[in-house]
C-alpha atoms as a PDB file:
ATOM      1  CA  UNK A   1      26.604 -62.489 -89.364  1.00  0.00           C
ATOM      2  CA  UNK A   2      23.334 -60.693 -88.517  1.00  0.00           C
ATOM      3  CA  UNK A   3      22.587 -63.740 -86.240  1.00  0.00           C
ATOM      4  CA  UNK A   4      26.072 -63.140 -84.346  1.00  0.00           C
ATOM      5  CA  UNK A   5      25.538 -59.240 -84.228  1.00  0.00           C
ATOM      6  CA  UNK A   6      22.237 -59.443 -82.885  1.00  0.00           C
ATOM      7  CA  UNK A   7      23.519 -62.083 -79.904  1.00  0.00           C
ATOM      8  CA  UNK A   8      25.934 -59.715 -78.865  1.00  0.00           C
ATOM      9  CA  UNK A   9      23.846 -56.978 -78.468  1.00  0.00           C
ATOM     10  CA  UNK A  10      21.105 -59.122 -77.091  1.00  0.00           C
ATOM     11  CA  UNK A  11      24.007 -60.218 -74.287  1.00  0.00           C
ATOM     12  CA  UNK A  12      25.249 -56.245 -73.782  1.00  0.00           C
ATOM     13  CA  UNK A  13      21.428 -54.844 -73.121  1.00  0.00           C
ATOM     14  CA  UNK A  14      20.945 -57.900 -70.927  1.00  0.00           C
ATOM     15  CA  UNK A  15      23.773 -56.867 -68.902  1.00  0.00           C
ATOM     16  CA  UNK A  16      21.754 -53.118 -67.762  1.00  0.00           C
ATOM     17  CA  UNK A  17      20.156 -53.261 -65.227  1.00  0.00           C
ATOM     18  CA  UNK A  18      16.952 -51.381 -64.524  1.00  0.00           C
ATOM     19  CA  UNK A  19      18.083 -48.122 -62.581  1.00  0.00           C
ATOM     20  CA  UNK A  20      16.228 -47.029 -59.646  1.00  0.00           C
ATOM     21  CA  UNK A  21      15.403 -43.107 -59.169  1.00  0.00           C
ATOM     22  CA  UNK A  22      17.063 -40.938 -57.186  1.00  0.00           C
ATOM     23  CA  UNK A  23      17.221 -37.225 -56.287  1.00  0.00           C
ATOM     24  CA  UNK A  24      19.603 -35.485 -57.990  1.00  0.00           C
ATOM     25  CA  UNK A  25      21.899 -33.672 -56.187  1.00  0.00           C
ATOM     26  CA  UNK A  26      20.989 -29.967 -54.327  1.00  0.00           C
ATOM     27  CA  UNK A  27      17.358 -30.369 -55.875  1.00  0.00           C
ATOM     28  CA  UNK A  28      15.719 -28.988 -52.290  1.00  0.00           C
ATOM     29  CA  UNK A  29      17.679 -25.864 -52.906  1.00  0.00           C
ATOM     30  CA  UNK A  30      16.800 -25.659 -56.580  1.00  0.00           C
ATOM     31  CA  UNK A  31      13.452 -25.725 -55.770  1.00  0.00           C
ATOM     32  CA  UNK A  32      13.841 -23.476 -53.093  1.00  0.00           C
ATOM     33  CA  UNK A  33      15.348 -21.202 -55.408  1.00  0.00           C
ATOM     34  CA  UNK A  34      12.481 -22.031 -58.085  1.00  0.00           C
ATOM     35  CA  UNK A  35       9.871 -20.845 -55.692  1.00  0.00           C
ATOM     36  CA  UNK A  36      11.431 -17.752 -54.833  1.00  0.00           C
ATOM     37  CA  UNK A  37      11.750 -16.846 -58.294  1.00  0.00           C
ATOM     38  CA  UNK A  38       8.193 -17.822 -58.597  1.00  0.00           C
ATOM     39  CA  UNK A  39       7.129 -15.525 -55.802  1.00  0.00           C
ATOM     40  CA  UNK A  40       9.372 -12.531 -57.002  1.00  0.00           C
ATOM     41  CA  UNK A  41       7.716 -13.347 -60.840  1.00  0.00           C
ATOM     42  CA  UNK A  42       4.163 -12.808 -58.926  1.00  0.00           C
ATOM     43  CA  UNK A  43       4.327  -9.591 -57.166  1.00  0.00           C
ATOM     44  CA  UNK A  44       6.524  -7.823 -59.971  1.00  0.00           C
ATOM     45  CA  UNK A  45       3.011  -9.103 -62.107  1.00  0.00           C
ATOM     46  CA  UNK A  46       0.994  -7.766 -59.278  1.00  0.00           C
ATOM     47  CA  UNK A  47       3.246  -4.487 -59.013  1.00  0.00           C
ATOM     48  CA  UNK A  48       2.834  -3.603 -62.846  1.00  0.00           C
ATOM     49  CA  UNK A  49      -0.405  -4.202 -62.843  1.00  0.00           C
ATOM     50  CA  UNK A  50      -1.146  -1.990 -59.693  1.00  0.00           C
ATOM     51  CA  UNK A  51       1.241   1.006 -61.538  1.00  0.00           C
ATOM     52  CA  UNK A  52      -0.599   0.516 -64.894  1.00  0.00           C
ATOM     53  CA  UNK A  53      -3.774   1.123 -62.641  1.00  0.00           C
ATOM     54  CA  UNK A  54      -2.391   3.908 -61.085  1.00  0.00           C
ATOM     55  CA  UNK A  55      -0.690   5.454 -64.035  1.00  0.00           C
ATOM     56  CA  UNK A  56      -4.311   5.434 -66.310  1.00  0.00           C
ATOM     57  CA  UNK A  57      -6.034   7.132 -63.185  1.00  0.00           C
ATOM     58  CA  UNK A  58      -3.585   9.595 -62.709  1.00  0.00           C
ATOM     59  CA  UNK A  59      -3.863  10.665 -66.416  1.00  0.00           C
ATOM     60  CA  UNK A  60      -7.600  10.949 -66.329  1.00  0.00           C
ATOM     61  CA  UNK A  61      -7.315  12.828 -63.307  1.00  0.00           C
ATOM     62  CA  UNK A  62      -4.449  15.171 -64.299  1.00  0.00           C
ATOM     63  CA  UNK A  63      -5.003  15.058 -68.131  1.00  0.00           C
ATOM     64  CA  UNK A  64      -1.224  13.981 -68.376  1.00  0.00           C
ATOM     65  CA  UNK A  65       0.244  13.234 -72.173  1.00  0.00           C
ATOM     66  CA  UNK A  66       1.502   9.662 -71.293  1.00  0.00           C
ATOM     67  CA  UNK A  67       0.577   7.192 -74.177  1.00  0.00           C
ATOM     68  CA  UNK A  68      -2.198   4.889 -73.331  1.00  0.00           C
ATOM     69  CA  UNK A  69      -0.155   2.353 -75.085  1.00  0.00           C
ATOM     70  CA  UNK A  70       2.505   2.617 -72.875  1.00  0.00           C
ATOM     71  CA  UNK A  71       0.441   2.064 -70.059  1.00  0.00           C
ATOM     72  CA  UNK A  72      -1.814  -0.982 -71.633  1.00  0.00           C
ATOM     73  CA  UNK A  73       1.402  -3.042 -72.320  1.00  0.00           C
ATOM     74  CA  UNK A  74       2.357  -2.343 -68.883  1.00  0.00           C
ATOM     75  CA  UNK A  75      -0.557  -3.869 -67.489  1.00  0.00           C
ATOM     76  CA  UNK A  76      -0.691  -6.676 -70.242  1.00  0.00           C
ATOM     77  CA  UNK A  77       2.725  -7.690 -68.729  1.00  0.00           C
ATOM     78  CA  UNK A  78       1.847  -7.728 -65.155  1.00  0.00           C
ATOM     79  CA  UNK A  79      -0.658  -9.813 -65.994  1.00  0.00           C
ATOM     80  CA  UNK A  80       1.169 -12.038 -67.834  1.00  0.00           C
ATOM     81  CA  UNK A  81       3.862 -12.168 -65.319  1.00  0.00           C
ATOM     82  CA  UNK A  82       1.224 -13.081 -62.722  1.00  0.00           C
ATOM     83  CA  UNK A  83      -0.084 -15.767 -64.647  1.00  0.00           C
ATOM     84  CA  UNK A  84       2.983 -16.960 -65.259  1.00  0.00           C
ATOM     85  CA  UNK A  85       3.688 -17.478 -61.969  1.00  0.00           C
ATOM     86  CA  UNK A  86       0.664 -18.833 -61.187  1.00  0.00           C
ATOM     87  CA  UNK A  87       0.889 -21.775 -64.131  1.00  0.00           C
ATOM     88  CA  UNK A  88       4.221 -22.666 -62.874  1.00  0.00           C
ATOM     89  CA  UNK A  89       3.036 -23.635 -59.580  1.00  0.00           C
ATOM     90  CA  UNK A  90       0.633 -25.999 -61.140  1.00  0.00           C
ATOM     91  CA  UNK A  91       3.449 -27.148 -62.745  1.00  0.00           C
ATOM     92  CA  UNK A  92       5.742 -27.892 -60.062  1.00  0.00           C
ATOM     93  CA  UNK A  93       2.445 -29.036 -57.454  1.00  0.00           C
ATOM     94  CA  UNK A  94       2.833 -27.162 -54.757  1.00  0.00           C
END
């Protein structure tokens, strides 16, 4: 019986062929769409970073009450963001 079992499914698997790759459908406008998200990703890094910057000068120079805190997670997200960005173009190679 295992003998028989193991025919048949030695006959089915025999019958698949070996597929050949293909693009899947709309993937150019996927990764169109991927690299404009990428790009938006970077300069909102680049823009929090840049107002994190900002935002620390302006309360040393106006001795404003804004938590530092605030402002260091601000800039510890651009840069995150920005890196994130950055990794995923590695990713995708281009």
């Amino acid at each position: 019986m295992l003998m028989a079992a193991h025919d048949m499914y030695g006959t089915v698997l025999a019958q698949i062929g070996n597929p050949s790759a293909e693009t899947p459908p709309m993937a150019d406008k996927m990764m169109k769409m991927f690299r404009y998200f990428t790009w938006f990703t970077q300069m909102s890094g680049i823009a929090a970073i840049t107002y994190g910057g900002g935002r620390f000068a302006w309360e040393k120079w106006g001795g404003g009450s804004a938590s530092p805190k605030m402002v260091a997670n601000a800039m510890l997200g651009g840069a995150t963001a920005t890196s994130a960005g950055t990794i995923m173009n590695a990713v995708v190679g281009s």
